[in-house]
C-alpha atoms as a PDB file:
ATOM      1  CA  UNK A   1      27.375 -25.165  -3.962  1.00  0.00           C
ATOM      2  CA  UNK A   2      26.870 -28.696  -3.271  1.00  0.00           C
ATOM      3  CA  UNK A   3      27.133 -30.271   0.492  1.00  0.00           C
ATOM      4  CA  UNK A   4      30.588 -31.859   0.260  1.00  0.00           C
ATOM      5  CA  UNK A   5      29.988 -35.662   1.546  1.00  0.00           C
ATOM      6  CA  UNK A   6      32.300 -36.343   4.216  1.00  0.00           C
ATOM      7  CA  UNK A   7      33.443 -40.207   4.549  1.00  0.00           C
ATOM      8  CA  UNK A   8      33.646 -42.293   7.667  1.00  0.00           C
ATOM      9  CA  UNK A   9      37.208 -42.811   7.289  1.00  0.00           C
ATOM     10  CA  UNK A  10      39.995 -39.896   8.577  1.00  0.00           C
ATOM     11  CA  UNK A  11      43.519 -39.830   7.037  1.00  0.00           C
ATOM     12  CA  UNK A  12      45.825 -37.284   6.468  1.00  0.00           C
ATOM     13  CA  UNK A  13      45.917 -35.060   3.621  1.00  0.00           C
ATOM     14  CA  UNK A  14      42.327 -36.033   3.216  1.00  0.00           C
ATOM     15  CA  UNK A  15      40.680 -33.535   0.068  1.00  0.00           C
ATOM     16  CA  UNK A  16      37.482 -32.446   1.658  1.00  0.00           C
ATOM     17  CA  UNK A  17      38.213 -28.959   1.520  1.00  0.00           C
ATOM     18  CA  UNK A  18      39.252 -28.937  -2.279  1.00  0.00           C
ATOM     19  CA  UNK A  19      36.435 -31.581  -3.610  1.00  0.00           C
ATOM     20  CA  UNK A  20      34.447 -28.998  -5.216  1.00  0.00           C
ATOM     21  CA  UNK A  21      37.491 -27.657  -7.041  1.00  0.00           C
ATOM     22  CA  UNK A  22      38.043 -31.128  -8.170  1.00  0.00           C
ATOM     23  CA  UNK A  23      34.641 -31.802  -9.452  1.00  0.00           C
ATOM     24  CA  UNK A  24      34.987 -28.618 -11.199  1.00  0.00           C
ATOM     25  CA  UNK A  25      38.036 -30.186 -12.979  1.00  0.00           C
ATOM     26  CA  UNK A  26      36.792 -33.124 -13.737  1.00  0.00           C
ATOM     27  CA  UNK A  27      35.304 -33.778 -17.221  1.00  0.00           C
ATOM     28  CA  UNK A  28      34.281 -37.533 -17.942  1.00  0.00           C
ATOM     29  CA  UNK A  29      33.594 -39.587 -20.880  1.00  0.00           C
ATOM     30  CA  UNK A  30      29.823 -40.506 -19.941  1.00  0.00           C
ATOM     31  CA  UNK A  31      30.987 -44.132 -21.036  1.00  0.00           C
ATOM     32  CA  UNK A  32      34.182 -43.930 -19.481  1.00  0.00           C
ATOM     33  CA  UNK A  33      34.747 -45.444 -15.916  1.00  0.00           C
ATOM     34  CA  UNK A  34      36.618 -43.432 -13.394  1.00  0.00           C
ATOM     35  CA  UNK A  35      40.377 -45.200 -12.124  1.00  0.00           C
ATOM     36  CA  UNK A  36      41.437 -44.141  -8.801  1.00  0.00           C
ATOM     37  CA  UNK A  37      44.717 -46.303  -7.905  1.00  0.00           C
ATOM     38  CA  UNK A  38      45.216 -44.091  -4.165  1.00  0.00           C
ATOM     39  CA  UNK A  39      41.524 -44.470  -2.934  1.00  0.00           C
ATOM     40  CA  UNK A  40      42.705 -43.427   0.803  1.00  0.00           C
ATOM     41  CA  UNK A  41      39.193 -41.983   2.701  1.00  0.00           C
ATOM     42  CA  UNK A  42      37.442 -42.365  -0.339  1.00  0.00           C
ATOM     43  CA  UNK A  43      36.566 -38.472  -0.290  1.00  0.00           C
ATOM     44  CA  UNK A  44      37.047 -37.907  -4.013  1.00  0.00           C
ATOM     45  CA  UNK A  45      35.243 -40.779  -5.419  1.00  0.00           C
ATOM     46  CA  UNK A  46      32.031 -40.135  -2.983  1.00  0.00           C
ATOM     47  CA  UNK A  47      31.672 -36.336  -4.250  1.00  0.00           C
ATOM     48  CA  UNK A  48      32.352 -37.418  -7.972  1.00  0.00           C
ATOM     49  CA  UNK A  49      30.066 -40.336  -7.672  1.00  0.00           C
ATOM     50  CA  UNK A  50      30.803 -41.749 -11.394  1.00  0.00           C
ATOM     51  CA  UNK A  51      28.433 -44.720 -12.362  1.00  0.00           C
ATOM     52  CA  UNK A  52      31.685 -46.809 -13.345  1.00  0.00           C
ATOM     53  CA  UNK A  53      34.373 -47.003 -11.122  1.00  0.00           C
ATOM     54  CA  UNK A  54      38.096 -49.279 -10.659  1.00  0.00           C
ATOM     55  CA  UNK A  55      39.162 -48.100  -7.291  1.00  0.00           C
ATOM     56  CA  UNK A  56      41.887 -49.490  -4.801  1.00  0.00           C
ATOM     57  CA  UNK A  57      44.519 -48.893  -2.011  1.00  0.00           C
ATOM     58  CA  UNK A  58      47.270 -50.624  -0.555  1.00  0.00           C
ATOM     59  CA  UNK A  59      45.287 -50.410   2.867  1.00  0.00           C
ATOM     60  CA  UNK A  60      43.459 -53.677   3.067  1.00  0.00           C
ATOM     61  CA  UNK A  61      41.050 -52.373   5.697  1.00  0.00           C
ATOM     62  CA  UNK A  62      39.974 -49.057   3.947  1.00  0.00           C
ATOM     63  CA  UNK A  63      39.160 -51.252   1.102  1.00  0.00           C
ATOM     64  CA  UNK A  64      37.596 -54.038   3.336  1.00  0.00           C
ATOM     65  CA  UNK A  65      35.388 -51.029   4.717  1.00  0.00           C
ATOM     66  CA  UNK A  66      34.134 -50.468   1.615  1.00  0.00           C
ATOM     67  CA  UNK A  67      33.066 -53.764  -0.060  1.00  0.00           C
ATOM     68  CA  UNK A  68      31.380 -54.285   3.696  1.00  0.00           C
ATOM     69  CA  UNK A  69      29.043 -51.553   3.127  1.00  0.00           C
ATOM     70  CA  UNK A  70      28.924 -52.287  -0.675  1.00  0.00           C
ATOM     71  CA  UNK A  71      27.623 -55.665  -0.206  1.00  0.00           C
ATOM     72  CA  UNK A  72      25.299 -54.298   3.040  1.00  0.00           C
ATOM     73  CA  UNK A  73      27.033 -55.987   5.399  1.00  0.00           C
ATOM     74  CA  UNK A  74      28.321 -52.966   7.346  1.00  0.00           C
ATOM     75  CA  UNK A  75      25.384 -50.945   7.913  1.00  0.00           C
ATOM     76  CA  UNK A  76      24.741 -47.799   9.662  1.00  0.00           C
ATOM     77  CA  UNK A  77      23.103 -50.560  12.356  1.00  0.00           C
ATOM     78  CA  UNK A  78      25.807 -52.655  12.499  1.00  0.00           C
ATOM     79  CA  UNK A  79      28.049 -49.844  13.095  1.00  0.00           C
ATOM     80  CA  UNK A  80      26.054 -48.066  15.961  1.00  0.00           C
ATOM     81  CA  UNK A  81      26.419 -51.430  17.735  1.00  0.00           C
ATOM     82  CA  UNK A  82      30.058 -51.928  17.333  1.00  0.00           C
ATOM     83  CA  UNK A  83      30.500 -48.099  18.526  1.00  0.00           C
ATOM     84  CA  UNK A  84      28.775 -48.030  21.149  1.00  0.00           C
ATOM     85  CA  UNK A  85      29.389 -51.435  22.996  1.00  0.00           C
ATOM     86  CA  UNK A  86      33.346 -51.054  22.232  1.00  0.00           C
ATOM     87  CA  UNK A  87      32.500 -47.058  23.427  1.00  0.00           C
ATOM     88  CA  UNK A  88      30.592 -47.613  26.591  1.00  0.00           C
ATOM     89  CA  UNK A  89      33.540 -49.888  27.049  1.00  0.00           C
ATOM     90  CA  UNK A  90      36.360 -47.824  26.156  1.00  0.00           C
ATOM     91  CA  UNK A  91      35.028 -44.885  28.855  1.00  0.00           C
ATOM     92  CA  UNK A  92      35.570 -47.352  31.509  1.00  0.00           C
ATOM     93  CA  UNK A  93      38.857 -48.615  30.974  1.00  0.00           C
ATOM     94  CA  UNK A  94      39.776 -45.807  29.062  1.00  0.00           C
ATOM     95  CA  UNK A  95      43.552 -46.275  27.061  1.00  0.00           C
ATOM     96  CA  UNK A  96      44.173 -49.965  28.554  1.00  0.00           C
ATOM     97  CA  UNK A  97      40.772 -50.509  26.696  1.00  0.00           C
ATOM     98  CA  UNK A  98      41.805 -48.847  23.591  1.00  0.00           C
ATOM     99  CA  UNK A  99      45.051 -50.945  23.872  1.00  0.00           C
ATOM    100  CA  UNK A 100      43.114 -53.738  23.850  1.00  0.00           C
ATOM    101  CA  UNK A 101      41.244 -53.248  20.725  1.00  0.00           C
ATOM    102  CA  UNK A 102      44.216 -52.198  19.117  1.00  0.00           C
ATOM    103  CA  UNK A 103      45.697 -55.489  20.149  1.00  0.00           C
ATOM    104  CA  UNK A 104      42.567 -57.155  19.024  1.00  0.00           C
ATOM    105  CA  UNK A 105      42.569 -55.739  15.522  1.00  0.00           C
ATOM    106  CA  UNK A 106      46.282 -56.809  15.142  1.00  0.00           C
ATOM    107  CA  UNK A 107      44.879 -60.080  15.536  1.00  0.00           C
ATOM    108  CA  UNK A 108      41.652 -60.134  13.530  1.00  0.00           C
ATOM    109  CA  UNK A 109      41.966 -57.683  10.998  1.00  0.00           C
ATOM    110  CA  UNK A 110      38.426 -56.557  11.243  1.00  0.00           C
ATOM    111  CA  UNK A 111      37.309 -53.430   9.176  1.00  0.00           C
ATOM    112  CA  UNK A 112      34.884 -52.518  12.209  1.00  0.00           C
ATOM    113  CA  UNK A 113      37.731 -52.537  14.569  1.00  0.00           C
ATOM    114  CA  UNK A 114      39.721 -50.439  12.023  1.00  0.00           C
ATOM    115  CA  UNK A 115      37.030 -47.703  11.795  1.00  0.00           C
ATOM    116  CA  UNK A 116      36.825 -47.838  15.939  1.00  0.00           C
ATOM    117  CA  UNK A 117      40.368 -46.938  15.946  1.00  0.00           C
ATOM    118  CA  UNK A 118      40.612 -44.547  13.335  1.00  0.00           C
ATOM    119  CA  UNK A 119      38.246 -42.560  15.293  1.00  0.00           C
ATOM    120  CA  UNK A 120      39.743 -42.470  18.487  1.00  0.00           C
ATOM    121  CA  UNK A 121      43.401 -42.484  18.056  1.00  0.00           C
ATOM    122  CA  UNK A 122      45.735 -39.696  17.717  1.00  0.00           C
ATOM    123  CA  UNK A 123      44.900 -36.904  15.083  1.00  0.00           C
ATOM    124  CA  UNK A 124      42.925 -39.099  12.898  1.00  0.00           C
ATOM    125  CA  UNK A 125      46.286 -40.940  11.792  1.00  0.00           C
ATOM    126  CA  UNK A 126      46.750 -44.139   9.865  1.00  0.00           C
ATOM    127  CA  UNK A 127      49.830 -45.625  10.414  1.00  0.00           C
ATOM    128  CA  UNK A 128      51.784 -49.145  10.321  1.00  0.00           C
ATOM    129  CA  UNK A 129      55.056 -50.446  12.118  1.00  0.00           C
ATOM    130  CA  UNK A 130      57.480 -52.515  10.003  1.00  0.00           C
ATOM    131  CA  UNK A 131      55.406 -56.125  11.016  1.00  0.00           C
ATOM    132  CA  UNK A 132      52.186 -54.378   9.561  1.00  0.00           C
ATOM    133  CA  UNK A 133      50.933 -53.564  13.530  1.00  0.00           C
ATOM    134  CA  UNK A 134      48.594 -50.463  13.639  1.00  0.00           C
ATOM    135  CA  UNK A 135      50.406 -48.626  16.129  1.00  0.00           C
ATOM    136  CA  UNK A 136      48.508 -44.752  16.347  1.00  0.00           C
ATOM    137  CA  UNK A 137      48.599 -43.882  20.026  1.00  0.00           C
ATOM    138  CA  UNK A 138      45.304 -43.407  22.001  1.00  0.00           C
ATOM    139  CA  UNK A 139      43.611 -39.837  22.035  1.00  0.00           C
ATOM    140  CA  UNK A 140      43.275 -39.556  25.474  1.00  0.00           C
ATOM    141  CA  UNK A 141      39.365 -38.912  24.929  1.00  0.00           C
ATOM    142  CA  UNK A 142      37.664 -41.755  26.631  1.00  0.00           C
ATOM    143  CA  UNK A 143      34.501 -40.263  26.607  1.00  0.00           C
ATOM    144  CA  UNK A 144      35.536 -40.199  22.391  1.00  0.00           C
ATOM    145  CA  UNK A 145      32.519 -41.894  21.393  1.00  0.00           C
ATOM    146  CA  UNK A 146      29.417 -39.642  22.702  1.00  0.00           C
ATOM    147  CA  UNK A 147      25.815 -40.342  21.244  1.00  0.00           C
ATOM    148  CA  UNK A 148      26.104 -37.481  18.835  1.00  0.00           C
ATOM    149  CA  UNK A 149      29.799 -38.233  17.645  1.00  0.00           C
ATOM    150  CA  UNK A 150      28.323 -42.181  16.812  1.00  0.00           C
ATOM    151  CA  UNK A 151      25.823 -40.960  14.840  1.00  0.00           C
ATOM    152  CA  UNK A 152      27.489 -38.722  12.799  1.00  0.00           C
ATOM    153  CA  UNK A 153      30.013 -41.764  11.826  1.00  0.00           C
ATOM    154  CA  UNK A 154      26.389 -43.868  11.090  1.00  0.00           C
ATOM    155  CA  UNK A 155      25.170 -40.597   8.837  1.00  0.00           C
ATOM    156  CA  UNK A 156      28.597 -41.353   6.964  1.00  0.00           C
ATOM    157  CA  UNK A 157      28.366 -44.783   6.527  1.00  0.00           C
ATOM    158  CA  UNK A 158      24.394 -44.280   5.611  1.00  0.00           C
ATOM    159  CA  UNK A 159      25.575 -41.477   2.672  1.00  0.00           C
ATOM    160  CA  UNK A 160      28.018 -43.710   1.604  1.00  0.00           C
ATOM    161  CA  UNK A 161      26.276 -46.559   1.156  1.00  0.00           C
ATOM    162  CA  UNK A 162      23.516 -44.389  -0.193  1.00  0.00           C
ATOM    163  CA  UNK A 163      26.035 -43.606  -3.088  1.00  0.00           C
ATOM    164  CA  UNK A 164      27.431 -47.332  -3.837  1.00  0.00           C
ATOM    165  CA  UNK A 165      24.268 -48.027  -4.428  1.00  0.00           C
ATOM    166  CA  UNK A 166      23.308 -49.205  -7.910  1.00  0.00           C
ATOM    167  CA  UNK A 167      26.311 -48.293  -9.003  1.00  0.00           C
ATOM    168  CA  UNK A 168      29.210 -50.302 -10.804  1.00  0.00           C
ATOM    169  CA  UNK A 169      32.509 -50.020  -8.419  1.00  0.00           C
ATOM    170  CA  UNK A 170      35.290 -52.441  -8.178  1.00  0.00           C
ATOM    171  CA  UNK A 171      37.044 -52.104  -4.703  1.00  0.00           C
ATOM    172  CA  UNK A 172      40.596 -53.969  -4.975  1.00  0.00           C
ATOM    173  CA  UNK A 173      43.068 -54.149  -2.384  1.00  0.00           C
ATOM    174  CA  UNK A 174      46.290 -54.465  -5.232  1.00  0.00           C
ATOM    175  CA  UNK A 175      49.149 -52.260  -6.022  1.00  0.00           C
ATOM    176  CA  UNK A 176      48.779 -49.195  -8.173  1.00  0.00           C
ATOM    177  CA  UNK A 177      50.374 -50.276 -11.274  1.00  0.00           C
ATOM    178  CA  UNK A 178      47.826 -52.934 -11.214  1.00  0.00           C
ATOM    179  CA  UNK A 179      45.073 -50.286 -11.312  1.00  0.00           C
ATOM    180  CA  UNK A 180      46.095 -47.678 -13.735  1.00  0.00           C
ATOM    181  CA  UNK A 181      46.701 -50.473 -16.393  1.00  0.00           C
ATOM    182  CA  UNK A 182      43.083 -50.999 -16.517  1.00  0.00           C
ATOM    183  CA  UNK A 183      42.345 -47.810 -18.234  1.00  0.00           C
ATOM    184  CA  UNK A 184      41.470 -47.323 -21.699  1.00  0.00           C
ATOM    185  CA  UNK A 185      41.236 -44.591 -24.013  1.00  0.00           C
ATOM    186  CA  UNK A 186      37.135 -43.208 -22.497  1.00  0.00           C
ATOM    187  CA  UNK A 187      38.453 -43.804 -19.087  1.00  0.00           C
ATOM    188  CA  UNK A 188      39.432 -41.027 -16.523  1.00  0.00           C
ATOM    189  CA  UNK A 189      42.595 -41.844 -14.099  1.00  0.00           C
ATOM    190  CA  UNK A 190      42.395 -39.167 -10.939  1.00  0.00           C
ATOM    191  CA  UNK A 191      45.902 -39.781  -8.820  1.00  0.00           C
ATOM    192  CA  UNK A 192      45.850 -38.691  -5.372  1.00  0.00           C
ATOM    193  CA  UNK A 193      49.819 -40.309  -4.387  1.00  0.00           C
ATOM    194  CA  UNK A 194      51.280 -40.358  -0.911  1.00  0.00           C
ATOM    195  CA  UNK A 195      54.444 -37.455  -0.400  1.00  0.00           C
ATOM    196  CA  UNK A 196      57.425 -38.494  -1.738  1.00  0.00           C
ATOM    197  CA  UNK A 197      60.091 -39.711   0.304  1.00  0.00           C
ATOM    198  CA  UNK A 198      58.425 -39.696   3.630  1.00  0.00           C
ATOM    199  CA  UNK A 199      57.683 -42.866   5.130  1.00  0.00           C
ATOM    200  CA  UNK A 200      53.764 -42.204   7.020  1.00  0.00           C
ATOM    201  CA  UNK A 201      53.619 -45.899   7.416  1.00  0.00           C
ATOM    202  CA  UNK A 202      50.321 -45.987   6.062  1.00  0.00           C
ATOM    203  CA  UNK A 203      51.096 -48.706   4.040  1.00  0.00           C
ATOM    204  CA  UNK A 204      54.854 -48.806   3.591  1.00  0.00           C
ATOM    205  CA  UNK A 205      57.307 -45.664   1.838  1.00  0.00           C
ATOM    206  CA  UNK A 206      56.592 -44.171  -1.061  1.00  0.00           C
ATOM    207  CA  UNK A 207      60.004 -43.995  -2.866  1.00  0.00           C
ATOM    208  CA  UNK A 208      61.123 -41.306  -5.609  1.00  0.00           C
ATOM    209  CA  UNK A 209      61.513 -44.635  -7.767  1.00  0.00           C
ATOM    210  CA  UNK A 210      57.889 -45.031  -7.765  1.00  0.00           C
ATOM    211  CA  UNK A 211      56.572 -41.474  -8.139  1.00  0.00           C
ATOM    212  CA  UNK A 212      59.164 -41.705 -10.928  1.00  0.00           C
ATOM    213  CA  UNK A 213      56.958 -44.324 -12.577  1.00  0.00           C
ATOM    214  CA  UNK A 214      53.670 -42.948 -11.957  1.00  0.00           C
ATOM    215  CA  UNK A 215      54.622 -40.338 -13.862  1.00  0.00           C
ATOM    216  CA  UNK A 216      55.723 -42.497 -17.062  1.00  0.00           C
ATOM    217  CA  UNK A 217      52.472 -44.428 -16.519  1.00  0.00           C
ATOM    218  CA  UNK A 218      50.529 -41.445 -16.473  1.00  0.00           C
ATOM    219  CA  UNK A 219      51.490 -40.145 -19.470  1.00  0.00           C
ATOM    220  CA  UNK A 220      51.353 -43.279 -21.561  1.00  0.00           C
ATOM    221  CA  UNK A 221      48.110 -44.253 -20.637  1.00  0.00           C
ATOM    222  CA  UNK A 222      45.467 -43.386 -23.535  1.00  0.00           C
ATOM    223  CA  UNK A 223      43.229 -41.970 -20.560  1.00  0.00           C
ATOM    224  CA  UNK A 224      43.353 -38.846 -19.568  1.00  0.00           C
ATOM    225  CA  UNK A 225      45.001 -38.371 -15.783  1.00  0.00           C
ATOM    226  CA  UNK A 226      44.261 -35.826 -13.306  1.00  0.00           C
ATOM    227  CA  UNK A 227      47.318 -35.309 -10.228  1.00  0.00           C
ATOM    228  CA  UNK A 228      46.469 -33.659  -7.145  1.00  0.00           C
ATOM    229  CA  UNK A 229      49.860 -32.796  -5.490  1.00  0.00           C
ATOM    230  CA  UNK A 230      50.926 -30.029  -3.429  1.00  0.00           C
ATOM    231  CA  UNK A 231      53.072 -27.255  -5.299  1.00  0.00           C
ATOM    232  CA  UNK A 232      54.946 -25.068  -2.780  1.00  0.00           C
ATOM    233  CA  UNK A 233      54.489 -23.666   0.339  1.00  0.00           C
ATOM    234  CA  UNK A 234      56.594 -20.537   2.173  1.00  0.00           C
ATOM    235  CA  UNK A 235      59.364 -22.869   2.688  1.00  0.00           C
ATOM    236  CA  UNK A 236      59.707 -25.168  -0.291  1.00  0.00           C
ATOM    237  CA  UNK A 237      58.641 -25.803  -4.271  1.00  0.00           C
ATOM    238  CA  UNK A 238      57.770 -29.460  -5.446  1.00  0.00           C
ATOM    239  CA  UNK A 239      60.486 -29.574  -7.522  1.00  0.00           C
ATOM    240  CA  UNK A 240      59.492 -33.667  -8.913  1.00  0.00           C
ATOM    241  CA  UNK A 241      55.988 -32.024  -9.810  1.00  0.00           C
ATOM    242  CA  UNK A 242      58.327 -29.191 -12.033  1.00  0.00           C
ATOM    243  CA  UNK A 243      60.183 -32.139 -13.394  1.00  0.00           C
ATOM    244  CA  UNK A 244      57.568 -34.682 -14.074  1.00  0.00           C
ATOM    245  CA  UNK A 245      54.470 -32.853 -15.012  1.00  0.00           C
ATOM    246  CA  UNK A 246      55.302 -30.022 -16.684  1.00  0.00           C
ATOM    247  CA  UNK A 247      53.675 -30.347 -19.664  1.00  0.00           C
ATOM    248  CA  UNK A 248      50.293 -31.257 -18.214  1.00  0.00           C
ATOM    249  CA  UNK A 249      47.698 -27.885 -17.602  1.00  0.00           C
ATOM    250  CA  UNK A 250      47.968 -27.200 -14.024  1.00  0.00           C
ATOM    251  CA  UNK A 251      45.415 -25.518 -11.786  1.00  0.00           C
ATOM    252  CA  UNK A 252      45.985 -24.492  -8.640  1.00  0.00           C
ATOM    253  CA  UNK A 253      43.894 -23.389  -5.435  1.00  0.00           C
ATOM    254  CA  UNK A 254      45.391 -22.834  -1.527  1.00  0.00           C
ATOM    255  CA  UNK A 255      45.065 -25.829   0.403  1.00  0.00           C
ATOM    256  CA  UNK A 256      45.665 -26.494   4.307  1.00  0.00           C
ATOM    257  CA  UNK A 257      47.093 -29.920   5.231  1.00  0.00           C
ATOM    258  CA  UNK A 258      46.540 -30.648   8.648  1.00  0.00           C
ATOM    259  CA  UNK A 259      49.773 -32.938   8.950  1.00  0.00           C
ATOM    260  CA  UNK A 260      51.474 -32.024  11.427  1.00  0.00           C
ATOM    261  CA  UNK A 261      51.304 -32.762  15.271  1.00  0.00           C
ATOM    262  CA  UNK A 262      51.539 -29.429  15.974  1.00  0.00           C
ATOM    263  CA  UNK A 263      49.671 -26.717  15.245  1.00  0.00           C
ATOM    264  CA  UNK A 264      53.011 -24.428  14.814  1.00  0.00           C
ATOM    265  CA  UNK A 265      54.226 -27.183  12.125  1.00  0.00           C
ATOM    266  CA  UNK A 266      51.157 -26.883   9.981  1.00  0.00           C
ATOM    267  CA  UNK A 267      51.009 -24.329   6.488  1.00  0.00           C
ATOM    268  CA  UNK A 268      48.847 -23.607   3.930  1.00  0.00           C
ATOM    269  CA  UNK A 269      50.031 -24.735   1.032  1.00  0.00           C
ATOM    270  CA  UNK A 270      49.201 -24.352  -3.448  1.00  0.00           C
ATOM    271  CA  UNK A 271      47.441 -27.733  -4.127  1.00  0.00           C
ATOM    272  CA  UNK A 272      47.636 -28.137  -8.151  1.00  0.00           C
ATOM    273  CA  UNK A 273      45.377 -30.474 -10.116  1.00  0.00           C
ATOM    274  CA  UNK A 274      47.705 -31.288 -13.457  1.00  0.00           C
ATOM    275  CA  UNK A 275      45.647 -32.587 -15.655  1.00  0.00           C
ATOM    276  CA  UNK A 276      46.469 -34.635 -19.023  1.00  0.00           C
ATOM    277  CA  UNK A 277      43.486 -33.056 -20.831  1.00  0.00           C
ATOM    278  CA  UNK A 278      41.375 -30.535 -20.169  1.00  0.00           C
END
């Protein structure tokens, strides 16, 4: 089995345990490019590695990220700097630091700062207030970034940019609609949404409205569409991905979402990839 390439970028719900069930799935039109509207860590499309891709994501800075090391101007270098003068700095002052960099990314909306925080804050977690403020509290690891832990994050952002390499990607920061209406008949549409009804502040709520009409995009786009969505776990059944996708073949596999601040809150759960055509 292949190494599964792990992204610089944490977020919850993040597929590295199921990519090689996904690539197993997926079956491209050589020609075709591969549209992924929910881009989030970037997991999926890194393992898949198509030559064509239309990717984006609400989250400016993911997306910012991404062109930065596209275009070479965040480098593994560049981000062993960053790390470890904001680090040395951070194991001084320790959370008033972080607070400070928080406060300083609020204000410049730098993708470096993003990735700083991302890795220190609380359980990996993305999250917005109303006035688009990152607002994930501090892990209470000053210590956080450690030689090793830096250059693990640097042998991420070295894969990755090994992998954009030479190859034709479009990063957009756009909505999803904007995305999926790209796609043409050759083209392959993989759909990783956020849960419905629960606001993670990540980028703003993800209404039933809107996971209403995903589901009428996705099935009249002449692409074929692959959903990854959670089926049921020991307490509930996904009862929109009953009445929505039905008719699409689903497979399914046991997946553990680490979602929860607790470790008593978190369950494994059946992850199904519905696919349009198999």
């Amino acid at each position: 089995m292949d190494t599964v390439i792990v992204p610089p970028i944490k977020c919850q719900g993040i597929k590295t345990k199921i990519v090689p069930f996904i690539k197993q799935t997926v079956k491209m039109d050589p020609e075709g490019t591969w549209i992924e509207p929910f881009l989030g860590s970037g997991v999926v499309l890194f393992n898949v590695a198509p030559k064509k891709a239309i990717v984006s994501d609400k989250n400016s800075y993911i997306i910012a990220l991404y062109r930065g090391i596209q275009q070479g101007e965040i480098t593994p270098v560049v981000v062993r700097d960053f790390l470890e003068y904001h680090g040395e700095r951070l194991s001084k002052g320790g959370a008033d630091y972080w607070k400070e960099v928080r406060n300083e990314f609020n204000q410049n909306k730098d993708p470096l700062y993003f990735l700083f925080l991302n890795r220190s804050d609380f359980n990996g977690m993305i999250r917005f207030n109303r006035k688009g403020e990152f607002n994930v509290p501090f892990c209470r690891k000053p210590d956080r970034f450690a030689k090793a832990y830096v250059t693990k994050i640097c042998n991420q952002v070295a894969k990755v940019s090994e992998i954009i390499k030479d190859k034709d990607w479009e990063f957009s920061n756009c909505d999803w609609q904007t995305t999926i209406k790209k796609a043409t008949q050759k083209d392959y549409v993989y759909l990783d949404p956020p849960y419905i009804g629960r606001d993670t502040s990540y980028v703003g709520e993800w209404p039933q409205s809107e996971a209403d009409e995903l589901a009428d995009l996705a099935h009249s786009t002449e692409a074929n569409v692959c959903l990854s969505m959670w089926k049921e776990n020991e307490f509930r059944f996904n009862d929109h991905l009953k009445d929505k996708w039905s008719d699409f073949t689903w497979l399914e596999q046991e997946h553990f979402y680490h979602i929860g601040a607790k470790e008593s809150n978190r369950h494994p759960m059946i992850e199904v990839l519905a696919v349009k055509r198999i």
